[in-house]
PDB file of N, CA and C in Angstrom:
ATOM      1  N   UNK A   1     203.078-144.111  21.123  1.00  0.00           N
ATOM      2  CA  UNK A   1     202.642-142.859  20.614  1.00  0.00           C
ATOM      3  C   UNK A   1     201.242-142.552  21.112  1.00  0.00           C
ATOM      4  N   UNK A   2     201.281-141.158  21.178  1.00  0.00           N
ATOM      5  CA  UNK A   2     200.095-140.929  21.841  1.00  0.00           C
ATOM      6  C   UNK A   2     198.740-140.726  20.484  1.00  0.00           C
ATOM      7  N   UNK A   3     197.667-140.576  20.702  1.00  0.00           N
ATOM      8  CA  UNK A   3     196.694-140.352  19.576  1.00  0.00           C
ATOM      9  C   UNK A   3     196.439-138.875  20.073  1.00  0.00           C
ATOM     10  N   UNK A   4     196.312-137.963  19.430  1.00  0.00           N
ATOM     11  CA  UNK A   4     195.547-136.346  19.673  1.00  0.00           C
ATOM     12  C   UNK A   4     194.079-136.360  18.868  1.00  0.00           C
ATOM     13  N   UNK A   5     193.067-136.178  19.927  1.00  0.00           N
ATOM     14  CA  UNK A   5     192.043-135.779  19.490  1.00  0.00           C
ATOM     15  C   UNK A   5     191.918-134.573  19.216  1.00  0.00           C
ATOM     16  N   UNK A   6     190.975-134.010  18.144  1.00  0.00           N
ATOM     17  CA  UNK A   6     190.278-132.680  18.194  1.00  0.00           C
ATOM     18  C   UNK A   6     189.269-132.392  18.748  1.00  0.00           C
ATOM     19  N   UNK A   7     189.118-131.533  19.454  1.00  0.00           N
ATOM     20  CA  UNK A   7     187.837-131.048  20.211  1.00  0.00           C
ATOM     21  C   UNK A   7     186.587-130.891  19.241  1.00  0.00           C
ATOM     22  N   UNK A   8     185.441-130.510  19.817  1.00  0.00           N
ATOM     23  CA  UNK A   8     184.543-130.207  18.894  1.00  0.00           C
ATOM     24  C   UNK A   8     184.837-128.328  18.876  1.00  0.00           C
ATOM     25  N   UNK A   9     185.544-127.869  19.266  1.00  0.00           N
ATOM     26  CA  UNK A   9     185.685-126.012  19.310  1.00  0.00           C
ATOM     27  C   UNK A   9     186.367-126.003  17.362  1.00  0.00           C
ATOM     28  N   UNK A  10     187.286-126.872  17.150  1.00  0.00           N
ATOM     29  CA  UNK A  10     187.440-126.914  15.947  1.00  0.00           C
ATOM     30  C   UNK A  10     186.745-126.726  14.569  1.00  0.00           C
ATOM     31  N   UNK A  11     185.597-127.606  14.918  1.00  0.00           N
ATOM     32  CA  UNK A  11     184.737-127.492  13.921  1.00  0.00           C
ATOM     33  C   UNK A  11     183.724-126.587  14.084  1.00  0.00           C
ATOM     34  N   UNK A  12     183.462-126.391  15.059  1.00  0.00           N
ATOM     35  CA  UNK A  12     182.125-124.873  15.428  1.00  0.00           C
ATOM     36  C   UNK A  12     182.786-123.952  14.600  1.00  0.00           C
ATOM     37  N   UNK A  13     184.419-123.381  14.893  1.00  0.00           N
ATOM     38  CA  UNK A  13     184.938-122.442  14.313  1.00  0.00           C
ATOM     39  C   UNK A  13     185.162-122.310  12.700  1.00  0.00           C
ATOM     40  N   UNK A  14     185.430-123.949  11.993  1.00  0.00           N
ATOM     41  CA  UNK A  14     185.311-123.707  10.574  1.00  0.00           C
ATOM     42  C   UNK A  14     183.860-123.586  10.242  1.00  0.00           C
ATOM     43  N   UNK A  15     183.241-124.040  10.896  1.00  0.00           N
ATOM     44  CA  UNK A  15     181.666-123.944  10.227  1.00  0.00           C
ATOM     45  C   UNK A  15     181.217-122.362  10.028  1.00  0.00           C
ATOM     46  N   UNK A  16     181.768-122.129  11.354  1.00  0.00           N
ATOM     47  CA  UNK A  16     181.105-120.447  11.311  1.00  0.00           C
ATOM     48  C   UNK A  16     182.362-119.855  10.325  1.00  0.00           C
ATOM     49  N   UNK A  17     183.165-119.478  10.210  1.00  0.00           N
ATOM     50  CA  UNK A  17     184.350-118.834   9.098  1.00  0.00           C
ATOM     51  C   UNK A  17     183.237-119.881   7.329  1.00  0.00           C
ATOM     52  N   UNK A  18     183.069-120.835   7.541  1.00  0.00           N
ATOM     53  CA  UNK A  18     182.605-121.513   6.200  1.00  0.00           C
ATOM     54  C   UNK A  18     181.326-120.803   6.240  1.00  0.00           C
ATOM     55  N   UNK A  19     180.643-120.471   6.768  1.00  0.00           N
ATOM     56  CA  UNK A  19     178.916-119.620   6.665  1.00  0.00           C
ATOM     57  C   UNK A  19     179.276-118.057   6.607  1.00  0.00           C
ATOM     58  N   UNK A  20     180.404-117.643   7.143  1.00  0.00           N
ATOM     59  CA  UNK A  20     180.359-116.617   6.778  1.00  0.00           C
ATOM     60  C   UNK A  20     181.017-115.934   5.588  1.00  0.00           C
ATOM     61  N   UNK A  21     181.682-116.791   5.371  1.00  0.00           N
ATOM     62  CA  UNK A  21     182.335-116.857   3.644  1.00  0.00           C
ATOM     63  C   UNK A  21     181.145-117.033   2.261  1.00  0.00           C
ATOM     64  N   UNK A  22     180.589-118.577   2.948  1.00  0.00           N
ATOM     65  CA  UNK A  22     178.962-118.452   1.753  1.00  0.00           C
ATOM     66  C   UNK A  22     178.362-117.206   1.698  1.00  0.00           C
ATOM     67  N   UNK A  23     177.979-116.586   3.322  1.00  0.00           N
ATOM     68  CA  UNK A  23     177.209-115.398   3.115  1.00  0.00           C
ATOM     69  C   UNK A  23     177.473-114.477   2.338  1.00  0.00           C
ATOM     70  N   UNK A  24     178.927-114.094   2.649  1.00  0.00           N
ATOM     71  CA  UNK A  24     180.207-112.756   1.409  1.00  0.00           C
ATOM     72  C   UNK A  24     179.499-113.195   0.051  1.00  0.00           C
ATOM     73  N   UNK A  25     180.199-114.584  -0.308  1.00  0.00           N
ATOM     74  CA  UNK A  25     180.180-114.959  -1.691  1.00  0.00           C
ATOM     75  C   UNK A  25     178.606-114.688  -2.267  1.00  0.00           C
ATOM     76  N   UNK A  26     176.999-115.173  -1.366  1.00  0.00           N
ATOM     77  CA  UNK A  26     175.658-114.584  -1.759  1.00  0.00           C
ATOM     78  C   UNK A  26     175.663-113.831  -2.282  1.00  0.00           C
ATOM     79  N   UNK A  27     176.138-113.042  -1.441  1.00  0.00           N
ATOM     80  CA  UNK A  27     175.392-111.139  -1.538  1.00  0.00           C
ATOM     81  C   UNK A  27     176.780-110.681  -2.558  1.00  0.00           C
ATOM     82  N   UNK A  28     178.000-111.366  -2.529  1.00  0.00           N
ATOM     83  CA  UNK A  28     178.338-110.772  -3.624  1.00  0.00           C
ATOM     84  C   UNK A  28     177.726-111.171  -5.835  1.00  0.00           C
ATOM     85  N   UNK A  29     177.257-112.663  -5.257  1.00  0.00           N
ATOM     86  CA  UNK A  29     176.537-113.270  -6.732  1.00  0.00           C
ATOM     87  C   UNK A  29     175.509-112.330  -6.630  1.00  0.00           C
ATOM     88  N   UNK A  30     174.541-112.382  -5.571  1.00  0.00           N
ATOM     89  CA  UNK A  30     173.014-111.270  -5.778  1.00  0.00           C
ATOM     90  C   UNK A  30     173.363-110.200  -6.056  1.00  0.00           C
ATOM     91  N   UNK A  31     174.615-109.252  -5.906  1.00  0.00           N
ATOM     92  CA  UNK A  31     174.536-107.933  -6.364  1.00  0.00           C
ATOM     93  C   UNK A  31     175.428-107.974  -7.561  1.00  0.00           C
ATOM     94  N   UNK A  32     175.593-109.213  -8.177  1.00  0.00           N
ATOM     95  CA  UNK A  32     176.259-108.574  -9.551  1.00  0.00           C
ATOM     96  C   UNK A  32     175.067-108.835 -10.641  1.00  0.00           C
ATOM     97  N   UNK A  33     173.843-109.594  -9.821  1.00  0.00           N
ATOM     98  CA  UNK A  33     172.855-109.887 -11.061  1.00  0.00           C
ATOM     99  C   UNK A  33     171.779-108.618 -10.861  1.00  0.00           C
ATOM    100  N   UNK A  34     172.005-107.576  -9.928  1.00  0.00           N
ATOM    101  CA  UNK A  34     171.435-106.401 -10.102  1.00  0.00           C
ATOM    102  C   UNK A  34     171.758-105.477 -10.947  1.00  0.00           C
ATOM    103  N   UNK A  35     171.331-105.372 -12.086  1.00  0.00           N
ATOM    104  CA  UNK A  35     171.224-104.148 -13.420  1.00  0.00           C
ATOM    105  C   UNK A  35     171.598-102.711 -12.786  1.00  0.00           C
ATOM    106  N   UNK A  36     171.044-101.971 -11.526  1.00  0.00           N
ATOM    107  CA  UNK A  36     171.240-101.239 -10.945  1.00  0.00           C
ATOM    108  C   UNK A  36     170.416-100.151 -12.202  1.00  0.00           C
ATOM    109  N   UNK A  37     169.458-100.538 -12.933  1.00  0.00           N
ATOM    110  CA  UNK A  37     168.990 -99.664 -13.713  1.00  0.00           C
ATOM    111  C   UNK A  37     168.325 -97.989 -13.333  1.00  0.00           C
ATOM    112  N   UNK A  38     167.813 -97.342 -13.967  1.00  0.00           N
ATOM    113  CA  UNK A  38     167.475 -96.265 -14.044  1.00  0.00           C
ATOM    114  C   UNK A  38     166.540 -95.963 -12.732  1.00  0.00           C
ATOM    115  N   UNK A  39     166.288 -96.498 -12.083  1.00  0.00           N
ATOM    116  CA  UNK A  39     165.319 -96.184 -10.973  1.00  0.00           C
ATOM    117  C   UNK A  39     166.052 -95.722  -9.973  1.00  0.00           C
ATOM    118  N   UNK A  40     167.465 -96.084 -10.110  1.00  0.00           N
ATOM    119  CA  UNK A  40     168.130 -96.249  -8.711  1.00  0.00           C
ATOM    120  C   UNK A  40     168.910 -94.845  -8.855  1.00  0.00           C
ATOM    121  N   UNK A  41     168.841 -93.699 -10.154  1.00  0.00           N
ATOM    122  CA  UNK A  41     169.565 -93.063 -10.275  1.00  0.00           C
ATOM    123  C   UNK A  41     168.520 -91.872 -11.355  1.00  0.00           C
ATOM    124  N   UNK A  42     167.058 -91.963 -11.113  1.00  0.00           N
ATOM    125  CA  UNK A  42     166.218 -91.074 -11.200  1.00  0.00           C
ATOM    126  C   UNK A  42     165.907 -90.023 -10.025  1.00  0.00           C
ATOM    127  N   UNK A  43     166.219 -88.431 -10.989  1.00  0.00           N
ATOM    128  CA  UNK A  43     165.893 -87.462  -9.334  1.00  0.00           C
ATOM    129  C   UNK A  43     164.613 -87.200  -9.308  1.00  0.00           C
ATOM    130  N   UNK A  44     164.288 -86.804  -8.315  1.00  0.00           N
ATOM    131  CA  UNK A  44     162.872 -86.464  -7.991  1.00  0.00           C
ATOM    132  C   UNK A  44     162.714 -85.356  -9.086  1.00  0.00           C
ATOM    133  N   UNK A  45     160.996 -85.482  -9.354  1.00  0.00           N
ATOM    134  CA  UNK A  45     160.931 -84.593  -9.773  1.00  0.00           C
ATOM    135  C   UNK A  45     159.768 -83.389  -8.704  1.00  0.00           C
ATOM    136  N   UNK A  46     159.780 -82.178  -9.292  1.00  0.00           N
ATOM    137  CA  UNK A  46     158.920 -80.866  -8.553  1.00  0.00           C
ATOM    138  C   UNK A  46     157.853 -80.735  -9.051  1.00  0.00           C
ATOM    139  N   UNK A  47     157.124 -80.097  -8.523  1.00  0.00           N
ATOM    140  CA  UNK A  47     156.011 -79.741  -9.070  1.00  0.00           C
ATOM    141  C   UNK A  47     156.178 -78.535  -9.095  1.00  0.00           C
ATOM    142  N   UNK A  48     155.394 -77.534  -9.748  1.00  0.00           N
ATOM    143  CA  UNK A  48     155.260 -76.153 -10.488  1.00  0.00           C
ATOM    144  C   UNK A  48     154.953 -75.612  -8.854  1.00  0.00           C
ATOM    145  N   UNK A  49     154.383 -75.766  -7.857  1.00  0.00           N
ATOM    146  CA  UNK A  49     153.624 -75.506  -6.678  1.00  0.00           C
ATOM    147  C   UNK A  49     155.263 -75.317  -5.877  1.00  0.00           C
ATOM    148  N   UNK A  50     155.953 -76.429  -5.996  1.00  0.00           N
ATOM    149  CA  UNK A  50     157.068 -76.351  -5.215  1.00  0.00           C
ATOM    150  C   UNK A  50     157.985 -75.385  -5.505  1.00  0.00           C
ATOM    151  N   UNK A  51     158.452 -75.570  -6.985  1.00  0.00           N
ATOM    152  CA  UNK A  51     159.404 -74.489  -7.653  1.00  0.00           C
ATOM    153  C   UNK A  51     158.949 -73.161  -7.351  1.00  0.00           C
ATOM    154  N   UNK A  52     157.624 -72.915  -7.092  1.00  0.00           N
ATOM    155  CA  UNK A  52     156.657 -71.612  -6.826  1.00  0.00           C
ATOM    156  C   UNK A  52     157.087 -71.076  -4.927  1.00  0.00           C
ATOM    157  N   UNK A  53     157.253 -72.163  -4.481  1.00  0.00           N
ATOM    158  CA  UNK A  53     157.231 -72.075  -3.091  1.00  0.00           C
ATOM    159  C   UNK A  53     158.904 -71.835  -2.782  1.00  0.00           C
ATOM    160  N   UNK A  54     159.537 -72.980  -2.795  1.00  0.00           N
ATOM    161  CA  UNK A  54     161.257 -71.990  -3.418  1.00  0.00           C
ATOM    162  C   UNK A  54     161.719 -70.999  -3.597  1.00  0.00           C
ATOM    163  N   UNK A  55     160.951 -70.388  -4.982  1.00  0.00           N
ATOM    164  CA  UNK A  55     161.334 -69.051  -5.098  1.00  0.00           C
ATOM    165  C   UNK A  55     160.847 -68.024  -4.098  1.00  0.00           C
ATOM    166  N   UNK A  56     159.688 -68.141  -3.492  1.00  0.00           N
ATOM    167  CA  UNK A  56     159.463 -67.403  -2.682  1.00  0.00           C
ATOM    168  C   UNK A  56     159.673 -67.595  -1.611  1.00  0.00           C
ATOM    169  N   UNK A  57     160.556 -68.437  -1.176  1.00  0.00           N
ATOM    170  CA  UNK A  57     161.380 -68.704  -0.107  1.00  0.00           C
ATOM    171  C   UNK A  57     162.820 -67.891   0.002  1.00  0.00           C
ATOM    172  N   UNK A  58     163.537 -68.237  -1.060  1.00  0.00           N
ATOM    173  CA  UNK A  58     164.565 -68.060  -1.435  1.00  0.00           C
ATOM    174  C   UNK A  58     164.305 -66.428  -1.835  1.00  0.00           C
ATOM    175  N   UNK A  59     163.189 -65.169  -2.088  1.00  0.00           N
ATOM    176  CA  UNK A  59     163.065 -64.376  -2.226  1.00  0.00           C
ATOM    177  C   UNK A  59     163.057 -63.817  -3.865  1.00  0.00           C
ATOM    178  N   UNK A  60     162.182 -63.074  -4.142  1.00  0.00           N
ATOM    179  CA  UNK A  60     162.439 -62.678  -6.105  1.00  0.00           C
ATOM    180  C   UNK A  60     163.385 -61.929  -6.119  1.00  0.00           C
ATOM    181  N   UNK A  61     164.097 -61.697  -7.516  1.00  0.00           N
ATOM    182  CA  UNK A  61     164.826 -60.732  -7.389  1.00  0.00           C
ATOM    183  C   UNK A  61     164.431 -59.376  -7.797  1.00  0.00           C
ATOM    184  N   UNK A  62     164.704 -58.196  -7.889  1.00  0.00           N
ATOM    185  CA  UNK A  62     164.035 -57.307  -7.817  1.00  0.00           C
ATOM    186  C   UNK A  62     163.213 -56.885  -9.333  1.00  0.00           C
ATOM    187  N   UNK A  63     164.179 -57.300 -10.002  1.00  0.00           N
ATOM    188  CA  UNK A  63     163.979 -57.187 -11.469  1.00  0.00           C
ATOM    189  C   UNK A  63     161.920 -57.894 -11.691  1.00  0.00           C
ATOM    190  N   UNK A  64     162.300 -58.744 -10.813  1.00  0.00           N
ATOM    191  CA  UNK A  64     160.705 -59.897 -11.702  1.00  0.00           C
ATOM    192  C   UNK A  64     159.793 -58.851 -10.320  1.00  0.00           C
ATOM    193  N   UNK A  65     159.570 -57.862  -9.170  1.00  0.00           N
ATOM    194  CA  UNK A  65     158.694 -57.592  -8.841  1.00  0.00           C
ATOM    195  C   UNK A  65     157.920 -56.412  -9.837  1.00  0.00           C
ATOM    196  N   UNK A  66     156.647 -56.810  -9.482  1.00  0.00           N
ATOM    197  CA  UNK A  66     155.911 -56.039 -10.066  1.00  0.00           C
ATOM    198  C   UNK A  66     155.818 -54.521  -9.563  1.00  0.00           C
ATOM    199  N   UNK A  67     155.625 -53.558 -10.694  1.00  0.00           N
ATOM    200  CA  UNK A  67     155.930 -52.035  -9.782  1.00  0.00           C
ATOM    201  C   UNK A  67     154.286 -51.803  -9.110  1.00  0.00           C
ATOM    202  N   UNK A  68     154.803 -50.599  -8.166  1.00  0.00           N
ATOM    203  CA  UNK A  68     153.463 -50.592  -7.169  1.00  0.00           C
ATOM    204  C   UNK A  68     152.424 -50.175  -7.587  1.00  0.00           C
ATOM    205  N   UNK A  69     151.174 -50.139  -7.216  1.00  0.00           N
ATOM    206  CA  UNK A  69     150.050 -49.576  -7.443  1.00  0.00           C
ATOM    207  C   UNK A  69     149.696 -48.221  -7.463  1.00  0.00           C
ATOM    208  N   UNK A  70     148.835 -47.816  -8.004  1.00  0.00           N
ATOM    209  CA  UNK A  70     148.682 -46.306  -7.542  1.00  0.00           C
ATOM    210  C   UNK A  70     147.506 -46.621  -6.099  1.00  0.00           C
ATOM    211  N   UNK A  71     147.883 -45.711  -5.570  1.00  0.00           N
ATOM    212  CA  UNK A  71     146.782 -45.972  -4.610  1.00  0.00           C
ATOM    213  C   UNK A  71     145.235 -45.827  -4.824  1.00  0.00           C
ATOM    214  N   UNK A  72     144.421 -46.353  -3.792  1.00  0.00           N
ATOM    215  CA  UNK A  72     143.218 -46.674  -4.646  1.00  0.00           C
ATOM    216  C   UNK A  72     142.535 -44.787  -3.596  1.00  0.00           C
ATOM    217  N   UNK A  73     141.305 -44.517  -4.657  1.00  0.00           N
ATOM    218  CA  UNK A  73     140.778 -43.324  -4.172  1.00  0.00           C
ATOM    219  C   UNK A  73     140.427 -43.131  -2.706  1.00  0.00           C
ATOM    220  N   UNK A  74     140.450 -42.482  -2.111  1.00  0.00           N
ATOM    221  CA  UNK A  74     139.405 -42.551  -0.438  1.00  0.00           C
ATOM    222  C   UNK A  74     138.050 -42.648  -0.807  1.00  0.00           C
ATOM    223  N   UNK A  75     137.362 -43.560  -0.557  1.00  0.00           N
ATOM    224  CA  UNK A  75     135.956 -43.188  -0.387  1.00  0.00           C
ATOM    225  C   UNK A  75     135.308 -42.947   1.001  1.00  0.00           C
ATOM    226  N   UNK A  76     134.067 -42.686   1.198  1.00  0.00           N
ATOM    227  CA  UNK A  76     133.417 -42.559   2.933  1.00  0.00           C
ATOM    228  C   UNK A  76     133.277 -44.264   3.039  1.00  0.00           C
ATOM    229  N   UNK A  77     133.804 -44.708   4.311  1.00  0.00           N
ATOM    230  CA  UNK A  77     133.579 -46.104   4.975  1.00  0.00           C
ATOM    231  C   UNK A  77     131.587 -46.040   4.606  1.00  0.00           C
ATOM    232  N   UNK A  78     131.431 -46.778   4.584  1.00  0.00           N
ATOM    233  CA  UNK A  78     129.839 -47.455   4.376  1.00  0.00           C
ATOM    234  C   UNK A  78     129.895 -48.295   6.272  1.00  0.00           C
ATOM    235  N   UNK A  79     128.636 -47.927   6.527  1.00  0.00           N
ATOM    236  CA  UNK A  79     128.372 -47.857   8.165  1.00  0.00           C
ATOM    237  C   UNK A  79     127.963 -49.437   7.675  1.00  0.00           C
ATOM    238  N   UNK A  80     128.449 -49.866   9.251  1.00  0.00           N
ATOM    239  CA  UNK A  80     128.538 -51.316   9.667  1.00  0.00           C
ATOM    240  C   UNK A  80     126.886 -51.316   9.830  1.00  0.00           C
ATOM    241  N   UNK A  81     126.622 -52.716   9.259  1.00  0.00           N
ATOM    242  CA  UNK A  81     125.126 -53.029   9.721  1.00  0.00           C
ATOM    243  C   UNK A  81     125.598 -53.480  11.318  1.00  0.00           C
ATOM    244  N   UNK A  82     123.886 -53.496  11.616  1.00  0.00           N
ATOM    245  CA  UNK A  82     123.613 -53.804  13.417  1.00  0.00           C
ATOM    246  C   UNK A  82     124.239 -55.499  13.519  1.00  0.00           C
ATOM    247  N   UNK A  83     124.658 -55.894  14.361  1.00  0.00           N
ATOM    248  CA  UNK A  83     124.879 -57.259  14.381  1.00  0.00           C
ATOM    249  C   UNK A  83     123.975 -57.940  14.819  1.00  0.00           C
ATOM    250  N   UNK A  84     124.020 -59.107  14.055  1.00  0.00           N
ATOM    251  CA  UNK A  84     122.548 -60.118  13.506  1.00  0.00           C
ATOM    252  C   UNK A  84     122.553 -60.704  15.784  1.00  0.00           C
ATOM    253  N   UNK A  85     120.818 -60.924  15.642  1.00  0.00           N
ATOM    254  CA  UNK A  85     120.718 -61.357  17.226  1.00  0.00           C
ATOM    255  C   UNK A  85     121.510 -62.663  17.293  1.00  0.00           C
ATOM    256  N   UNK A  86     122.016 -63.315  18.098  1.00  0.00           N
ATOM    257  CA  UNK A  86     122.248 -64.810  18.275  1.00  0.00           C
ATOM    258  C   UNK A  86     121.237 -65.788  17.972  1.00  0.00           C
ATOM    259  N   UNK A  87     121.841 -66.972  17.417  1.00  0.00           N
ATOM    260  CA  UNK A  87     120.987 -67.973  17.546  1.00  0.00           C
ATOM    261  C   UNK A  87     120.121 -68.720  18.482  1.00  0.00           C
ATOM    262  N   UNK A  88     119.374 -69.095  18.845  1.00  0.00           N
ATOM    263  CA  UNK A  88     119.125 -69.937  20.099  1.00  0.00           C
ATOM    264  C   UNK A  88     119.601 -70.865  20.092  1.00  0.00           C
ATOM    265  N   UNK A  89     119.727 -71.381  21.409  1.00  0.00           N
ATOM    266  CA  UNK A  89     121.018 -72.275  21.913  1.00  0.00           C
ATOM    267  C   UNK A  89     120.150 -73.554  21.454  1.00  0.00           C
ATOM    268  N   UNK A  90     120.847 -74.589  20.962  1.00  0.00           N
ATOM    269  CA  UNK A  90     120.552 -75.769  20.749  1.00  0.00           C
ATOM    270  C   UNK A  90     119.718 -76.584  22.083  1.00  0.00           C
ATOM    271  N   UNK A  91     119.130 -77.472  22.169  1.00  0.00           N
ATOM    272  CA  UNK A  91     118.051 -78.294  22.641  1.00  0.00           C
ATOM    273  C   UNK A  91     119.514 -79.492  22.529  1.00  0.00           C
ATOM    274  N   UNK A  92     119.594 -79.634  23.776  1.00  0.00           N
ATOM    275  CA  UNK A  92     120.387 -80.894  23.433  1.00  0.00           C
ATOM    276  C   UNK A  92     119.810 -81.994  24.197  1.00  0.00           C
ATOM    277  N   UNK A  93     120.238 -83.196  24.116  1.00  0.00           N
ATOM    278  CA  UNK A  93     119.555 -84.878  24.477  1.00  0.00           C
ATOM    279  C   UNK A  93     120.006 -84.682  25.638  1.00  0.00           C
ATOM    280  N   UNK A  94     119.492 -85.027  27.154  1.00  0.00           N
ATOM    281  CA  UNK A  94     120.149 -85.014  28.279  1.00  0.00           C
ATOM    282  C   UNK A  94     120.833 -86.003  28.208  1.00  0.00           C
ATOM    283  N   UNK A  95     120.961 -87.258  27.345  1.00  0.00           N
ATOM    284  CA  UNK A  95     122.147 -88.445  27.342  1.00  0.00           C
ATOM    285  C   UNK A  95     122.852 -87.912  26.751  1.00  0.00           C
ATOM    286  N   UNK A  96     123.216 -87.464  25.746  1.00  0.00           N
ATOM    287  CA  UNK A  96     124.254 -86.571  24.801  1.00  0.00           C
ATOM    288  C   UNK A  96     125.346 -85.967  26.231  1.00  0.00           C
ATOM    289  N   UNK A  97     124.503 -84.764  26.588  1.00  0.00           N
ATOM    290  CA  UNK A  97     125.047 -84.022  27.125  1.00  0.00           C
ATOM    291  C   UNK A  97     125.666 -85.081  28.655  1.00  0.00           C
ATOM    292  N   UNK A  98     125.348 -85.540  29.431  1.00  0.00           N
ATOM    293  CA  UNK A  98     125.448 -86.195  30.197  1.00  0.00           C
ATOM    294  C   UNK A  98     126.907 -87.117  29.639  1.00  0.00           C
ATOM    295  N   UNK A  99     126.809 -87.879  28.543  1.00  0.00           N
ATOM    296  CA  UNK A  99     128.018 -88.771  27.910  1.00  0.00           C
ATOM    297  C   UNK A  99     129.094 -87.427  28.253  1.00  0.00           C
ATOM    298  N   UNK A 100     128.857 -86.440  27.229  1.00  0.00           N
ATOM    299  CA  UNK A 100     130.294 -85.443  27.418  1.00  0.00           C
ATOM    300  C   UNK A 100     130.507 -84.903  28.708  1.00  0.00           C
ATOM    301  N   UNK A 101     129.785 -84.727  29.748  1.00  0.00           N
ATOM    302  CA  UNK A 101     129.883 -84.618  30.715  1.00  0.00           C
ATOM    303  C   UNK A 101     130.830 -85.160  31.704  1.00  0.00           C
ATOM    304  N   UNK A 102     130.854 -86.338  31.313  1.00  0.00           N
ATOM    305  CA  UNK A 102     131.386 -88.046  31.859  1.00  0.00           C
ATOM    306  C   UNK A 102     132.976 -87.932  30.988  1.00  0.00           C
ATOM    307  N   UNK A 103     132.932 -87.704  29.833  1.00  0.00           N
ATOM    308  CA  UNK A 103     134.122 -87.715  29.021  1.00  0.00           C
ATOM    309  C   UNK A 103     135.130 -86.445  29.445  1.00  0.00           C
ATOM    310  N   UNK A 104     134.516 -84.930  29.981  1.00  0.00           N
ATOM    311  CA  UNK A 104     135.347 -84.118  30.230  1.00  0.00           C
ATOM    312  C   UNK A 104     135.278 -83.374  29.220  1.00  0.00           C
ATOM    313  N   UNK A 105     134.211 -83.378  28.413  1.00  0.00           N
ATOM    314  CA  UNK A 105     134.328 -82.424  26.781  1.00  0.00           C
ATOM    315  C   UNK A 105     133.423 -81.236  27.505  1.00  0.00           C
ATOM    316  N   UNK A 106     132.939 -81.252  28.366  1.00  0.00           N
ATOM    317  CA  UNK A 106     132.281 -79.726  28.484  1.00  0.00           C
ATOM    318  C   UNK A 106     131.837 -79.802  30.249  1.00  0.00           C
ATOM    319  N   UNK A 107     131.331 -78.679  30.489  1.00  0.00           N
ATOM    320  CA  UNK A 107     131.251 -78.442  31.988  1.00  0.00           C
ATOM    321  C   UNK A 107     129.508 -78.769  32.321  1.00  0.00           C
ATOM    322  N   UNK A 108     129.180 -78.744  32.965  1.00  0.00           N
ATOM    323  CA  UNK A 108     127.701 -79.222  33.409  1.00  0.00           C
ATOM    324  C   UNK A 108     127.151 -78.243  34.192  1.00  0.00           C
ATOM    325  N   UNK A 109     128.061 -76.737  34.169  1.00  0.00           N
ATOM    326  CA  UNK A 109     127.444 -75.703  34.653  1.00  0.00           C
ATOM    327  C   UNK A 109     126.211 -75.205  33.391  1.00  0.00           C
ATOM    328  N   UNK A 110     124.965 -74.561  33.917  1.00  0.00           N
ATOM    329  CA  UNK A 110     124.169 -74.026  33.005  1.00  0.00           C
ATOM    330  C   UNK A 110     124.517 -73.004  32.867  1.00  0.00           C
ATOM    331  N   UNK A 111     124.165 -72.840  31.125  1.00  0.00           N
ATOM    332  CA  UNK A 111     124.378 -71.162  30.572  1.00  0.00           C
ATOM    333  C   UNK A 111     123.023 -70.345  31.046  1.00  0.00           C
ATOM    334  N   UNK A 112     123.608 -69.008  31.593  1.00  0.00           N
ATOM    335  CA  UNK A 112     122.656 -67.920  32.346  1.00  0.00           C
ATOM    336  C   UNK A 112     122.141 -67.461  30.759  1.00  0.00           C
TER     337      UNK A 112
END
């Protein structure tokens, strides 16, 4: 009679079917000791800002607008004052200016 060995492919294969059975059986013990309490099934809540933003998304209905104004009287426009002179141009550090220069933040042409 002959003797039949088993390979080692035998046991690689129950080991892995046996680890992946423990794994099932884990995660099925860890999720029955989860309560699944109230957190998991709380809705968001809004803020007054949002519900505000909604509706005026979603448009009022005609009923809640307010009726129009009367119009306001004509008066004469009041003349524009002169516009204020410019400031003088800042005094800047020649290293300052020189760094942004180098960086590409401004041009190194002079203002006329």
């Amino acid at each position: 009679m002959s003797e039949r060995r088993g390979g080692r492919f035998g046991w690689v294969f129950v080991g892995f079917v046996l680890g992946v059975l423990t794994t099932f059986v884990a995660i099925f013990f860890l999720n029955l000791a989860d309560d699944g309490g109230a957190g998991d099934y709380i809705e968001p809540t809004t803020s007054a800002a949002e519900r505000a933003a909604d509706a005026a998304m979603l448009g009022a209905p005609a009923s809640e607008t307010p009726p129009p104004a009367a119009p306001a009287p004509a008066t004469a426009p009041t003349p524009e004052a002169p516009p204020a002179a410019a400031p003088p141009a800042a005094q800047l550090d020649p290293q300052v200016a020189e760094d942004a220069a180098a960086a590409g933040m401004t041009s190194r042409a002079r203002p006329n």
